[in-house]
PDB file of N, CA and C in Angstrom:
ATOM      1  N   UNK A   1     -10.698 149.342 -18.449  1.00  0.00           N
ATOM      2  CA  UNK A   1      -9.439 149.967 -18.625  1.00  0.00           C
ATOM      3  C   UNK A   1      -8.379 149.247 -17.823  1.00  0.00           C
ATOM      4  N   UNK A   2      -7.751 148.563 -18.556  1.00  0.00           N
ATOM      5  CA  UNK A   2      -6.643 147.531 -17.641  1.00  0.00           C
ATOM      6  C   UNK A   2      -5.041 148.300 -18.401  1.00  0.00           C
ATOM      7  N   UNK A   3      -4.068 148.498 -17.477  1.00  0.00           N
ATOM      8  CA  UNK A   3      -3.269 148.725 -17.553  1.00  0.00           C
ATOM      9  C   UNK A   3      -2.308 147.460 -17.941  1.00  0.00           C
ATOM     10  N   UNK A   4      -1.380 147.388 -18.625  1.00  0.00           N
ATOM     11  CA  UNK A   4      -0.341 146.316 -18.810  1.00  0.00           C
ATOM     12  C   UNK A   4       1.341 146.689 -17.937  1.00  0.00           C
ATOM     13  N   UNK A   5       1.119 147.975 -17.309  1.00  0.00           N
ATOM     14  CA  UNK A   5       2.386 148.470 -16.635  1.00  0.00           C
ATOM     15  C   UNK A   5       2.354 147.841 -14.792  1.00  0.00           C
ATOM     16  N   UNK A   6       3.357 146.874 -14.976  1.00  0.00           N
ATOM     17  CA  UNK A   6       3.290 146.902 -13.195  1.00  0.00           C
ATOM     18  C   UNK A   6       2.905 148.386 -12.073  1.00  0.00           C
ATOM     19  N   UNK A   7       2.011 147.230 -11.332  1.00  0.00           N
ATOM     20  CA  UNK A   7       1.698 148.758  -9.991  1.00  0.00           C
ATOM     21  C   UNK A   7       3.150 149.197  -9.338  1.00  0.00           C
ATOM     22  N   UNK A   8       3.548 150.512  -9.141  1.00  0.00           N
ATOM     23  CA  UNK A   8       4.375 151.327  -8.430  1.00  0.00           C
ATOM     24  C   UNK A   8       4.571 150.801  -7.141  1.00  0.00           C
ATOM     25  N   UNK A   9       3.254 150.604  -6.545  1.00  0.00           N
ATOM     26  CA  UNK A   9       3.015 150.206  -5.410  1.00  0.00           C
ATOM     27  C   UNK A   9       3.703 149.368  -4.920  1.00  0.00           C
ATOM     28  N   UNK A  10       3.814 148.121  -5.259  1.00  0.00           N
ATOM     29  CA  UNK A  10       4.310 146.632  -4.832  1.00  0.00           C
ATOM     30  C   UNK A  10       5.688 146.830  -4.533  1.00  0.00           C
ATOM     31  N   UNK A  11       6.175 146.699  -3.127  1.00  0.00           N
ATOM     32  CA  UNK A  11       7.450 146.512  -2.790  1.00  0.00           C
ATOM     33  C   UNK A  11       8.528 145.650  -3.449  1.00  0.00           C
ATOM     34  N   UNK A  12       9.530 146.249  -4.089  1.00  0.00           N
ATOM     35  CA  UNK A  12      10.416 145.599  -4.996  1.00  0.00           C
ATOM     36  C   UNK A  12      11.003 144.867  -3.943  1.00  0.00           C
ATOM     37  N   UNK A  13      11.467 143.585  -4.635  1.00  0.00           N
ATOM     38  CA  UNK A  13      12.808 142.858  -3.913  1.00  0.00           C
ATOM     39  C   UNK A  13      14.214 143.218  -3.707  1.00  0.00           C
ATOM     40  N   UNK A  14      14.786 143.600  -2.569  1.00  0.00           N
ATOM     41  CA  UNK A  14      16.234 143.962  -2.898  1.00  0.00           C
ATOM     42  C   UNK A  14      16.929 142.637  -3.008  1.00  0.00           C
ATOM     43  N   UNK A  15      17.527 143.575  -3.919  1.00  0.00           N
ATOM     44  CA  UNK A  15      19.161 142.531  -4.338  1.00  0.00           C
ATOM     45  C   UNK A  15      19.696 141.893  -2.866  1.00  0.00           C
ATOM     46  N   UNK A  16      20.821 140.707  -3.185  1.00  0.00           N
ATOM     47  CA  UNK A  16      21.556 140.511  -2.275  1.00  0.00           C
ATOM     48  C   UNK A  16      22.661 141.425  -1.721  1.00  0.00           C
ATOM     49  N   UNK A  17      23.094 142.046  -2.840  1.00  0.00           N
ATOM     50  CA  UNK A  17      24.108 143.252  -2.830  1.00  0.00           C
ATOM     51  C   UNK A  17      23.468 144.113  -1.581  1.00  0.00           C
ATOM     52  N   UNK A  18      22.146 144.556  -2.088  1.00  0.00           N
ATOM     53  CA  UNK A  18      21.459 145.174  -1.011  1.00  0.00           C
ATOM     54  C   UNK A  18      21.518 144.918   0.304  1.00  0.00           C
ATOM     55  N   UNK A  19      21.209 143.563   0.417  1.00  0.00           N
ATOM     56  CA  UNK A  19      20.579 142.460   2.048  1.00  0.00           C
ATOM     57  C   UNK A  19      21.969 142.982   2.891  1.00  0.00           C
ATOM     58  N   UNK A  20      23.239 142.567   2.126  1.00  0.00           N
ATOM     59  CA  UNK A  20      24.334 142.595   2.356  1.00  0.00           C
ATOM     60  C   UNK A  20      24.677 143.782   3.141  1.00  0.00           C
ATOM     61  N   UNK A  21      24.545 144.949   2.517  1.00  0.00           N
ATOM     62  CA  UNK A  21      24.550 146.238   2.787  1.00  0.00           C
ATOM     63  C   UNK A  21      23.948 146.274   4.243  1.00  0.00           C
ATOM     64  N   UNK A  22      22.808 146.621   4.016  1.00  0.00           N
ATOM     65  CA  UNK A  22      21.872 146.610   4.985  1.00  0.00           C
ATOM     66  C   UNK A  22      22.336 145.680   6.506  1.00  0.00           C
ATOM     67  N   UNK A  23      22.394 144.791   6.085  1.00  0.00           N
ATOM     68  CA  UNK A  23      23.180 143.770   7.469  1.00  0.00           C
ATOM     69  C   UNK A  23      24.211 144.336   7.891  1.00  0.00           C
ATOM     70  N   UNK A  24      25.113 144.467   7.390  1.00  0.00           N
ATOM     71  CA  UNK A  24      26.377 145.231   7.378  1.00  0.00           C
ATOM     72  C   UNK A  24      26.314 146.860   8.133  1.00  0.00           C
ATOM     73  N   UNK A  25      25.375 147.518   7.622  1.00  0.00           N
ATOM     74  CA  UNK A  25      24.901 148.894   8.614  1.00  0.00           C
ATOM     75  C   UNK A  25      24.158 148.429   9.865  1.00  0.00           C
ATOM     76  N   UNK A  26      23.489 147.584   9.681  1.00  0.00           N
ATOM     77  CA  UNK A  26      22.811 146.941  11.393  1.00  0.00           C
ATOM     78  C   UNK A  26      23.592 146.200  12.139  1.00  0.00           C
ATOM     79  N   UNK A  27      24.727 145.735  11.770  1.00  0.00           N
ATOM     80  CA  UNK A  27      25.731 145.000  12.638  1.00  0.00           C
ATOM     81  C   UNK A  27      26.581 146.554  13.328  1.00  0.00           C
ATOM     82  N   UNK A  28      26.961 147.390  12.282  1.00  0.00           N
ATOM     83  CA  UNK A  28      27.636 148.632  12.714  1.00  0.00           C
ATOM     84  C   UNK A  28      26.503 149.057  14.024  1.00  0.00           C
ATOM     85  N   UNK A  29      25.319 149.709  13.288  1.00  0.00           N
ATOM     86  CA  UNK A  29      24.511 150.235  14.153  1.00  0.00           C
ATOM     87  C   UNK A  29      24.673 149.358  16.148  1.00  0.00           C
ATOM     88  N   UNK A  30      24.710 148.213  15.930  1.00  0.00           N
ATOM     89  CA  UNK A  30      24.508 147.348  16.806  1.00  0.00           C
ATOM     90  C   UNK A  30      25.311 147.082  17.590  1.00  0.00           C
ATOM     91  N   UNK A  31      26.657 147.281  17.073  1.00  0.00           N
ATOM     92  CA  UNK A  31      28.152 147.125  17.617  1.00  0.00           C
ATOM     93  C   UNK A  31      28.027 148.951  18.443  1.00  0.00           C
ATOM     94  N   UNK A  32      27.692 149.834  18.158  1.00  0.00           N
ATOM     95  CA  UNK A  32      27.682 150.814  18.396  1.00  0.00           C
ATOM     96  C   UNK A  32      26.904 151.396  19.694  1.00  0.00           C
ATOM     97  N   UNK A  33      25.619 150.327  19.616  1.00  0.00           N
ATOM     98  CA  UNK A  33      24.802 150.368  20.875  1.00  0.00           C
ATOM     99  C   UNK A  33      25.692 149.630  22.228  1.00  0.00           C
ATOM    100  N   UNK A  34      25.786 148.516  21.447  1.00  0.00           N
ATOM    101  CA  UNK A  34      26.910 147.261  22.701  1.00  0.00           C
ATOM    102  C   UNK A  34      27.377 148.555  23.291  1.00  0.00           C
ATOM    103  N   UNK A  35      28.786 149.530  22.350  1.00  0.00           N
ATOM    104  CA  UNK A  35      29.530 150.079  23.221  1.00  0.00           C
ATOM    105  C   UNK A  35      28.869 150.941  24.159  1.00  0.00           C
ATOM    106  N   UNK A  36      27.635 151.746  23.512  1.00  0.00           N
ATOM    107  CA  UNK A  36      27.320 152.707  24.991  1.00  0.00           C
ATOM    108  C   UNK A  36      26.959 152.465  25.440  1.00  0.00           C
ATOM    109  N   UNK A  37      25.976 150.806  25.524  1.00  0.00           N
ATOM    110  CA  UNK A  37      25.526 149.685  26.960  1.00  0.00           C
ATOM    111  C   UNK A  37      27.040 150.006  27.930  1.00  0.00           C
ATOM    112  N   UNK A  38      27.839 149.825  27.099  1.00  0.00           N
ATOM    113  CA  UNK A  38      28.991 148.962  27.729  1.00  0.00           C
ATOM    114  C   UNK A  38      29.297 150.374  28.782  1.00  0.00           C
ATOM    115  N   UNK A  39      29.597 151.451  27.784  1.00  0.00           N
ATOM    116  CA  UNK A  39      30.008 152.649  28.884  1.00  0.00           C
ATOM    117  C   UNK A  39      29.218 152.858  30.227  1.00  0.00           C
ATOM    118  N   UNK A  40      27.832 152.799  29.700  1.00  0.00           N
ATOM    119  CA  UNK A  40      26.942 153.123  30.691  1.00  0.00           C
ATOM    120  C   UNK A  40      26.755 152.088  32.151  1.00  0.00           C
ATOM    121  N   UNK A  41      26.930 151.150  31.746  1.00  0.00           N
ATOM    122  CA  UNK A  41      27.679 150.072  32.957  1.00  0.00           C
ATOM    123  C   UNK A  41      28.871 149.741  33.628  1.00  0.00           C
ATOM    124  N   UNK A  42      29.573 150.480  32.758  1.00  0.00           N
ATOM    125  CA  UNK A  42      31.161 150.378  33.893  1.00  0.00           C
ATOM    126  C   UNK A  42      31.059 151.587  34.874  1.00  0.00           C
ATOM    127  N   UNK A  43      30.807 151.122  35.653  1.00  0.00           N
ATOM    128  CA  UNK A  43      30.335 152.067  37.026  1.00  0.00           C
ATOM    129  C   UNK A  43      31.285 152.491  37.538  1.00  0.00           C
ATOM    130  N   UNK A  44      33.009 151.625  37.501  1.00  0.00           N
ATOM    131  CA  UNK A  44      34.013 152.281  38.108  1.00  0.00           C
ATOM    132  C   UNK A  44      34.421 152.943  36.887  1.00  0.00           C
ATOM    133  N   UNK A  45      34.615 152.491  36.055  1.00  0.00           N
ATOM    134  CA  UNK A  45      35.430 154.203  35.267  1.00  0.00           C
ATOM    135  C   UNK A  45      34.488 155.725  35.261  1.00  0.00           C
ATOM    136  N   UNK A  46      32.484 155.184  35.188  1.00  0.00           N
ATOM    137  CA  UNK A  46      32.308 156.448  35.499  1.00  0.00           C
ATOM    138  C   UNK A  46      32.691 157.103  36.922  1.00  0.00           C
ATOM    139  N   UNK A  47      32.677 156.536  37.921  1.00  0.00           N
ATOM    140  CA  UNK A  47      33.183 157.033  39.362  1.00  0.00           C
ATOM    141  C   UNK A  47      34.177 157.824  38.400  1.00  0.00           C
ATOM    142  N   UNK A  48      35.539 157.208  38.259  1.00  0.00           N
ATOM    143  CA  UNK A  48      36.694 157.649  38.136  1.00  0.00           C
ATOM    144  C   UNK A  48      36.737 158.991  37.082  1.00  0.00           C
ATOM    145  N   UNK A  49      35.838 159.288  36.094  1.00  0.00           N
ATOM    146  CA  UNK A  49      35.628 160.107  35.728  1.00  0.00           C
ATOM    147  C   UNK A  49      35.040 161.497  36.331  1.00  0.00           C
ATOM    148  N   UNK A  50      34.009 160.900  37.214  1.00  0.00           N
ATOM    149  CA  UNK A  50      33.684 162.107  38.087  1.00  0.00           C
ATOM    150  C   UNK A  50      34.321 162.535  38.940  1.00  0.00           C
ATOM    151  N   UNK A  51      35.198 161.402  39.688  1.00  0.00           N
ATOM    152  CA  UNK A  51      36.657 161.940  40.797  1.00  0.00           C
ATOM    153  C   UNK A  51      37.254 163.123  40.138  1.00  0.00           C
ATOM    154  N   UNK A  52      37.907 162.278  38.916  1.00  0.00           N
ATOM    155  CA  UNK A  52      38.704 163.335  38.018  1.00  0.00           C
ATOM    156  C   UNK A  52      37.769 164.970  37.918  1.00  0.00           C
ATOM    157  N   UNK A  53      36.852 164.797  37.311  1.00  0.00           N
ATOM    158  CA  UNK A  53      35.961 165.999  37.271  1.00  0.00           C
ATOM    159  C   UNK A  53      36.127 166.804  38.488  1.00  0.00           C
ATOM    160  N   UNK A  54      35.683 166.344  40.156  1.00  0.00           N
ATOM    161  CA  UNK A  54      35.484 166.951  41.022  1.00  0.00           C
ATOM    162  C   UNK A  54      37.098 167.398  41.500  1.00  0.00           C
ATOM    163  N   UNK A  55      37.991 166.438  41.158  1.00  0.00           N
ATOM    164  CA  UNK A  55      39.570 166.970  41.511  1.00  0.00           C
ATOM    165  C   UNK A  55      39.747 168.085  40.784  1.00  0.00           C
ATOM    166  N   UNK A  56      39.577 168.334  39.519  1.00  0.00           N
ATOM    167  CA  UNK A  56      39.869 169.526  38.175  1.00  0.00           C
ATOM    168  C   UNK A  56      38.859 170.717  39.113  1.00  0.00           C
ATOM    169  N   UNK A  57      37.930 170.242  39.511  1.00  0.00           N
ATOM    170  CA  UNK A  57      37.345 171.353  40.063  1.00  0.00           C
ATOM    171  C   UNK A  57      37.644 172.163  41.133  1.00  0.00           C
ATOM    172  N   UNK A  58      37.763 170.840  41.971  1.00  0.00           N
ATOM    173  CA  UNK A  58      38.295 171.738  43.356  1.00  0.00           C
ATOM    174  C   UNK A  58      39.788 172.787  43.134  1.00  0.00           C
ATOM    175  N   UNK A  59      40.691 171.582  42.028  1.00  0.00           N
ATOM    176  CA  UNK A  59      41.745 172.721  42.073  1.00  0.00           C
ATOM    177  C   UNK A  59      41.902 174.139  41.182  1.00  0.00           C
ATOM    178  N   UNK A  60      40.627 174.348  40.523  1.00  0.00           N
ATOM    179  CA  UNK A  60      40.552 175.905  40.108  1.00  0.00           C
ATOM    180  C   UNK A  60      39.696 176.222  41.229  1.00  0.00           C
ATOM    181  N   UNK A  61      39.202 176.013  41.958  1.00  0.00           N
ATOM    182  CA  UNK A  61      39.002 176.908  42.970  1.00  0.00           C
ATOM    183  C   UNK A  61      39.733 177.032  43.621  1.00  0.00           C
ATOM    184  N   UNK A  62      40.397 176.383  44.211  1.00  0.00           N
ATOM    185  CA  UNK A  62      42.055 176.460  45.291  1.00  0.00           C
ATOM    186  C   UNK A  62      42.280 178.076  44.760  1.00  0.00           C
ATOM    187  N   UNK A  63      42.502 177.388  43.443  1.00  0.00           N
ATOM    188  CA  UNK A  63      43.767 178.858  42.848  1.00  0.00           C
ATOM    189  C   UNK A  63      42.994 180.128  42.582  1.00  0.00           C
ATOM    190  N   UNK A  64      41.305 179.670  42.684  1.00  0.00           N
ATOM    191  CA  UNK A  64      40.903 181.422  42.492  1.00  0.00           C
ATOM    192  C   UNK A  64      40.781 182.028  43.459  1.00  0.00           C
ATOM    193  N   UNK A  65      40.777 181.117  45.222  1.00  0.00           N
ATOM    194  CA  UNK A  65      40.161 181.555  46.385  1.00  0.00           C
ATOM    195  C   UNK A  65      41.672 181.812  46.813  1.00  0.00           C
ATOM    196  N   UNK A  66      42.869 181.641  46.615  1.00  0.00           N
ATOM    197  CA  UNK A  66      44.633 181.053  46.662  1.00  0.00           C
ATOM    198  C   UNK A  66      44.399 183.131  45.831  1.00  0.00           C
ATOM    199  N   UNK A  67      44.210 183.268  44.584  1.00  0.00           N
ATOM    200  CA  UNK A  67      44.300 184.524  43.966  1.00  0.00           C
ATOM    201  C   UNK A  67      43.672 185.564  44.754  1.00  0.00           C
ATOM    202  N   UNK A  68      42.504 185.455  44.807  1.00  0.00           N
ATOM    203  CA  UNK A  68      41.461 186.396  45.675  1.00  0.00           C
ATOM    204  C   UNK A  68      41.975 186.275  47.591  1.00  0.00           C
ATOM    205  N   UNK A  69      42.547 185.578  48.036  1.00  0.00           N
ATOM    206  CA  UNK A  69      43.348 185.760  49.189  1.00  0.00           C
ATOM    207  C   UNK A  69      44.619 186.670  49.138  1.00  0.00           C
ATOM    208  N   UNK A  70      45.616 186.688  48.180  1.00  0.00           N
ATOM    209  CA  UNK A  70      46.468 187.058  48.009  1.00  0.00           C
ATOM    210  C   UNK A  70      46.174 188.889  47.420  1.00  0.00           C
ATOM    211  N   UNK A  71      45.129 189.012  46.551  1.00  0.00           N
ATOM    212  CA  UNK A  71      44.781 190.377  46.705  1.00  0.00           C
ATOM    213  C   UNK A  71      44.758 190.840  47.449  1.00  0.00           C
ATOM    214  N   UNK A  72      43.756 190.630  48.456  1.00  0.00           N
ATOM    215  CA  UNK A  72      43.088 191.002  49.881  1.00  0.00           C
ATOM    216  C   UNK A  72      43.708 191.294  50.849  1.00  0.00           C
ATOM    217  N   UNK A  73      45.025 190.548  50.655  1.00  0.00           N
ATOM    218  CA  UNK A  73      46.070 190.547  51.518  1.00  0.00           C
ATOM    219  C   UNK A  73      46.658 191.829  51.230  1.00  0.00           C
ATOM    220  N   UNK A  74      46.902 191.920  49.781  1.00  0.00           N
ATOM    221  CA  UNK A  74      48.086 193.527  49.610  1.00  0.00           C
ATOM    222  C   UNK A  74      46.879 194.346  49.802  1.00  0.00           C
ATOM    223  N   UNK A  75      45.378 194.215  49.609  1.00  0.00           N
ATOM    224  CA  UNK A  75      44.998 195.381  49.860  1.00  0.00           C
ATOM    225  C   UNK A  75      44.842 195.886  51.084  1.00  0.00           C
ATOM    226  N   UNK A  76      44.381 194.772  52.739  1.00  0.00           N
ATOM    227  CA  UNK A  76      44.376 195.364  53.215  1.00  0.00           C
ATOM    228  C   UNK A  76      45.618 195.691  53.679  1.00  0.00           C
ATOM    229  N   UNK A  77      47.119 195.179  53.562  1.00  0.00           N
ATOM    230  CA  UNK A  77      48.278 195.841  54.255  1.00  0.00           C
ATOM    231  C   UNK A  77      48.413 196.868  53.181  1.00  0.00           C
ATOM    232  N   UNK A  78      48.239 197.302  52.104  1.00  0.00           N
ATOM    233  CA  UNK A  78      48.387 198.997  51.787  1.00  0.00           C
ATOM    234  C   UNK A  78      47.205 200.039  52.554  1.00  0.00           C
ATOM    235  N   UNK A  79      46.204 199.784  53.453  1.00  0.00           N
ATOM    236  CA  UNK A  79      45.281 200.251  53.569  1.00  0.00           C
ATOM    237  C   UNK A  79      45.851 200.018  55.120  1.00  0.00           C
ATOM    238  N   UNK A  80      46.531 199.722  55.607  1.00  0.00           N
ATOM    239  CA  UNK A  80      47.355 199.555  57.273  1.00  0.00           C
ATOM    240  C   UNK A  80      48.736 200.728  56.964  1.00  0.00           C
ATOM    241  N   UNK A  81      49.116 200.345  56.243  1.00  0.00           N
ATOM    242  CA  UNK A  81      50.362 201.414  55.667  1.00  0.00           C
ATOM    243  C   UNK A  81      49.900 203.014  55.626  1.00  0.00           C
ATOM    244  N   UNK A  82      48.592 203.019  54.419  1.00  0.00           N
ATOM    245  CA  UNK A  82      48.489 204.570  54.664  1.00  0.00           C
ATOM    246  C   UNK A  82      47.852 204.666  55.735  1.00  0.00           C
ATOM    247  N   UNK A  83      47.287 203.821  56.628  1.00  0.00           N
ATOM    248  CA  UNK A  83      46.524 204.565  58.312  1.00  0.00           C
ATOM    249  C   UNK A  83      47.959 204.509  59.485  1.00  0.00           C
ATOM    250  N   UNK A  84      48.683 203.814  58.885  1.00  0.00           N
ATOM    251  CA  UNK A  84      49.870 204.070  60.031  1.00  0.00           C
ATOM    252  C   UNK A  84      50.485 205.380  59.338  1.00  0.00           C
ATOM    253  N   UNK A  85      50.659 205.527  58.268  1.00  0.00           N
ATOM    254  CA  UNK A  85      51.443 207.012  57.637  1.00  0.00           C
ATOM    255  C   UNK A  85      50.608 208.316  58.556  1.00  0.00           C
ATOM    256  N   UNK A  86      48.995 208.038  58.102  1.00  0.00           N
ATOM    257  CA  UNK A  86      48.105 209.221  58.895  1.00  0.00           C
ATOM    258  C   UNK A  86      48.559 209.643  60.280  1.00  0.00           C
ATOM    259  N   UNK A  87      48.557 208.162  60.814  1.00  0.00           N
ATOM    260  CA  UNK A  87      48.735 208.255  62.528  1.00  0.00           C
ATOM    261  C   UNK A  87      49.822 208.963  62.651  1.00  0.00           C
ATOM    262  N   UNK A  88      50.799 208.691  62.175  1.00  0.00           N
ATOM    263  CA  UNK A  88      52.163 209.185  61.923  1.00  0.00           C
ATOM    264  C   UNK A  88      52.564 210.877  62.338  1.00  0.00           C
ATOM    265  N   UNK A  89      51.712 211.085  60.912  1.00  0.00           N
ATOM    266  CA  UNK A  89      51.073 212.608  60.538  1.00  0.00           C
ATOM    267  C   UNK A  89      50.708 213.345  61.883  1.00  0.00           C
ATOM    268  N   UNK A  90      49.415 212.831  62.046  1.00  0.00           N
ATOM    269  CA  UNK A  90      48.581 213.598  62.973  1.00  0.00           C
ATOM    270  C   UNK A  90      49.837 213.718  64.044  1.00  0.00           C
ATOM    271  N   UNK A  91      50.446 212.407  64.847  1.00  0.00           N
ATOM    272  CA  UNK A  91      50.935 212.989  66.055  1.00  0.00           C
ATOM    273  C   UNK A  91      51.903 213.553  65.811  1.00  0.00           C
ATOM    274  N   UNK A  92      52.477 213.720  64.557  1.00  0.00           N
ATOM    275  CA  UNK A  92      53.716 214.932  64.832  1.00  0.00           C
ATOM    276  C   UNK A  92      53.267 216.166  64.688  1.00  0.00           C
ATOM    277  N   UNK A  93      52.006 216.311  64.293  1.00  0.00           N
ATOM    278  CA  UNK A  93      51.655 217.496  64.170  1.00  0.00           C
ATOM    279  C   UNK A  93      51.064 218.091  65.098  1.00  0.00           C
ATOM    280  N   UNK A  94      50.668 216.950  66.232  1.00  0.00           N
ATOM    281  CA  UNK A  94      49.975 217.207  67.678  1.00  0.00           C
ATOM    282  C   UNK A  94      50.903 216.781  68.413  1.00  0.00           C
ATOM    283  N   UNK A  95      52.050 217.315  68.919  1.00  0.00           N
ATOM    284  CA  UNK A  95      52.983 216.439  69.672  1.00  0.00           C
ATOM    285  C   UNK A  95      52.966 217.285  71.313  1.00  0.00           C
ATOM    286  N   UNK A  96      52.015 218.374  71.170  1.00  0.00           N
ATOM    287  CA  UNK A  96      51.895 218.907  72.799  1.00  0.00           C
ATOM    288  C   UNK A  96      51.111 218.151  73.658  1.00  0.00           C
ATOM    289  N   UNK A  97      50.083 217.207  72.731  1.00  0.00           N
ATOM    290  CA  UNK A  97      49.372 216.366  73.537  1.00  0.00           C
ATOM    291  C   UNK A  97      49.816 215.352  74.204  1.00  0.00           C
ATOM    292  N   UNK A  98      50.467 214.763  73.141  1.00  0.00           N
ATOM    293  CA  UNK A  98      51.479 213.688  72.963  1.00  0.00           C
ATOM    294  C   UNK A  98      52.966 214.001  74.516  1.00  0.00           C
ATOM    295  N   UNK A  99      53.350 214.568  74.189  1.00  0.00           N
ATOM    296  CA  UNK A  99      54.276 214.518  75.357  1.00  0.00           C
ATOM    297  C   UNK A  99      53.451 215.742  76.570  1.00  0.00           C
ATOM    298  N   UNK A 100      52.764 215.946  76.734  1.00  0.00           N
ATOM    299  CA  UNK A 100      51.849 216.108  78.013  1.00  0.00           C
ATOM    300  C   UNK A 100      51.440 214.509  78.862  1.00  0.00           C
ATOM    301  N   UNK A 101      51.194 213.835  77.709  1.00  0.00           N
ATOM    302  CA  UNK A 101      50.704 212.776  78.531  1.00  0.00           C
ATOM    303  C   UNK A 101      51.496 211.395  78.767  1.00  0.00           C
ATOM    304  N   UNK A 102      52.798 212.221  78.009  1.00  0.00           N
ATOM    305  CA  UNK A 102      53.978 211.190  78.564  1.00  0.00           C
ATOM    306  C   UNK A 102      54.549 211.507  79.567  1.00  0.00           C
ATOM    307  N   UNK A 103      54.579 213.165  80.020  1.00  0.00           N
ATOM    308  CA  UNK A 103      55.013 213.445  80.822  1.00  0.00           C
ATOM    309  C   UNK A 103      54.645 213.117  82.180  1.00  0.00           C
ATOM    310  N   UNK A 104      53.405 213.592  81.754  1.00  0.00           N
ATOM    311  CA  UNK A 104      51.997 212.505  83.037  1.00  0.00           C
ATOM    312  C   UNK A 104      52.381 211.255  83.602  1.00  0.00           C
ATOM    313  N   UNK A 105      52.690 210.425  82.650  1.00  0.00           N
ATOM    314  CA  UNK A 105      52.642 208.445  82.445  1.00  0.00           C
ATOM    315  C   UNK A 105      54.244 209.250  83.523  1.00  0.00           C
ATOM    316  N   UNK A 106      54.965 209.563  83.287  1.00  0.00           N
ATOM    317  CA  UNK A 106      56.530 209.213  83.523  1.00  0.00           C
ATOM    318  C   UNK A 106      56.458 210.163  85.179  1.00  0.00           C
ATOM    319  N   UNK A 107      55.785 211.018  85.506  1.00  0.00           N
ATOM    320  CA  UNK A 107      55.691 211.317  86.605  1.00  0.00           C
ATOM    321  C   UNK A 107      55.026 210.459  88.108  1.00  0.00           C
ATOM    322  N   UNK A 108      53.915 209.892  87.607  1.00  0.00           N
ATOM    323  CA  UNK A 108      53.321 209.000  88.158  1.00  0.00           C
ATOM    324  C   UNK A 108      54.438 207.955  88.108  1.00  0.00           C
ATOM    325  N   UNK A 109      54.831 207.383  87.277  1.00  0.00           N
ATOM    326  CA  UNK A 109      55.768 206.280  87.318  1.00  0.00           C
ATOM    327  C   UNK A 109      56.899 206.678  88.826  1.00  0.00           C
ATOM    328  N   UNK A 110      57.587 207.711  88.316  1.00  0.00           N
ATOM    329  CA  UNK A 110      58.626 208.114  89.643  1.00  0.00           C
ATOM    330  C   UNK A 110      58.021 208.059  90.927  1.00  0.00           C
ATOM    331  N   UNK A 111      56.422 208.581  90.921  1.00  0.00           N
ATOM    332  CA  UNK A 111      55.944 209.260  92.213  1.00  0.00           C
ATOM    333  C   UNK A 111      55.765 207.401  92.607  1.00  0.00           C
ATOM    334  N   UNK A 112      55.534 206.922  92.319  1.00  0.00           N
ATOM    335  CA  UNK A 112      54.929 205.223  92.290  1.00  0.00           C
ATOM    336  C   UNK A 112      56.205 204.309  93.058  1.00  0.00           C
ATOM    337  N   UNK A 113      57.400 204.983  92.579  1.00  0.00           N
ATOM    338  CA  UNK A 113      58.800 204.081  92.419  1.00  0.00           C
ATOM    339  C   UNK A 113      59.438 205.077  93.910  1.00  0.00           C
ATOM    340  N   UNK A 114      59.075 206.036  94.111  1.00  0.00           N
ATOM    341  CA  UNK A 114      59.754 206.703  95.262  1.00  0.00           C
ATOM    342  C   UNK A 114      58.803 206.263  96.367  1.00  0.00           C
ATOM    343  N   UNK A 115      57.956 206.158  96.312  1.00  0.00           N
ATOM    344  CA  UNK A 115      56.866 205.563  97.523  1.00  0.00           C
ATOM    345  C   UNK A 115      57.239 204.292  97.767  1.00  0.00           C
ATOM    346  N   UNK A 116      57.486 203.427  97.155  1.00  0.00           N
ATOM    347  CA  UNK A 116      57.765 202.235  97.892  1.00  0.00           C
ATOM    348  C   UNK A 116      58.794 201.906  98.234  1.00  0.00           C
ATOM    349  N   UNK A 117      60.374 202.804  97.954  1.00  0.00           N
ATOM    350  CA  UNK A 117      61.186 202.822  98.346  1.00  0.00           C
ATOM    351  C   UNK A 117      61.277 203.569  99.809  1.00  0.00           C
ATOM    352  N   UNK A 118      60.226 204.011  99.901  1.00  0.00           N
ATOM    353  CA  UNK A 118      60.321 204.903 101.245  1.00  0.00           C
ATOM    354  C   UNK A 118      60.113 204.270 102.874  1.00  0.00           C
TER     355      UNK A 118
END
């Protein structure tokens, strides 16, 4: 049983049209490698890229630790405000203590100031 139809098998010849092609995508392909050799060896622009990177970085943190300072700040002077209002409060509402022991401070003071004039 002999067949008269060429085997499937046997690798056809490409055209030149083809070769052409083909060269033409491996020169691309190839030109394409060069460049990311090329990136991957310029050692100062990557530096300079990572400078840049670590500068972009540091300065959003500036401004979130710059934000989160500036909260902290109004919160604790509203939180000094209402404990000075309290203090406020309390001693006017205790003011027998309060001038008992000014009266004290200001007696001693005289008794202090007449003795050494003596």
């Amino acid at each position: 049983m002999t067949h008269d139809k060429p085997q499937d098998d046997a690798p056809a010849t490409p055209s030149q049209e083809e070769l052409r092609k083909q060269v033409d995508e491996d020169r691309e392909e190839l030109g394409e490698t060069i460049e990311a050799l090329a990136a991957k060896t310029d050692i100062k622009a990557r530096a300079q890229e990572r400078t840049a990177a670590a500068k972009q970085q540091a300065a959003e943190k500036t401004a979130l630790v710059r934000t989160q300072a500036a909260e902290k700040t109004a919160q604790v002077k509203n939180q000094a405000a209402e404990t000075a209002t309290q203090v406020k409060t309390q001693v006017l509402a205790n003011r027998t203590p309060l001038l008992a022991v000014g009266g004290a401070a200001l007696t001693l003071l005289l008794l202090l100031r007449w003795r050494r004039h003596r």
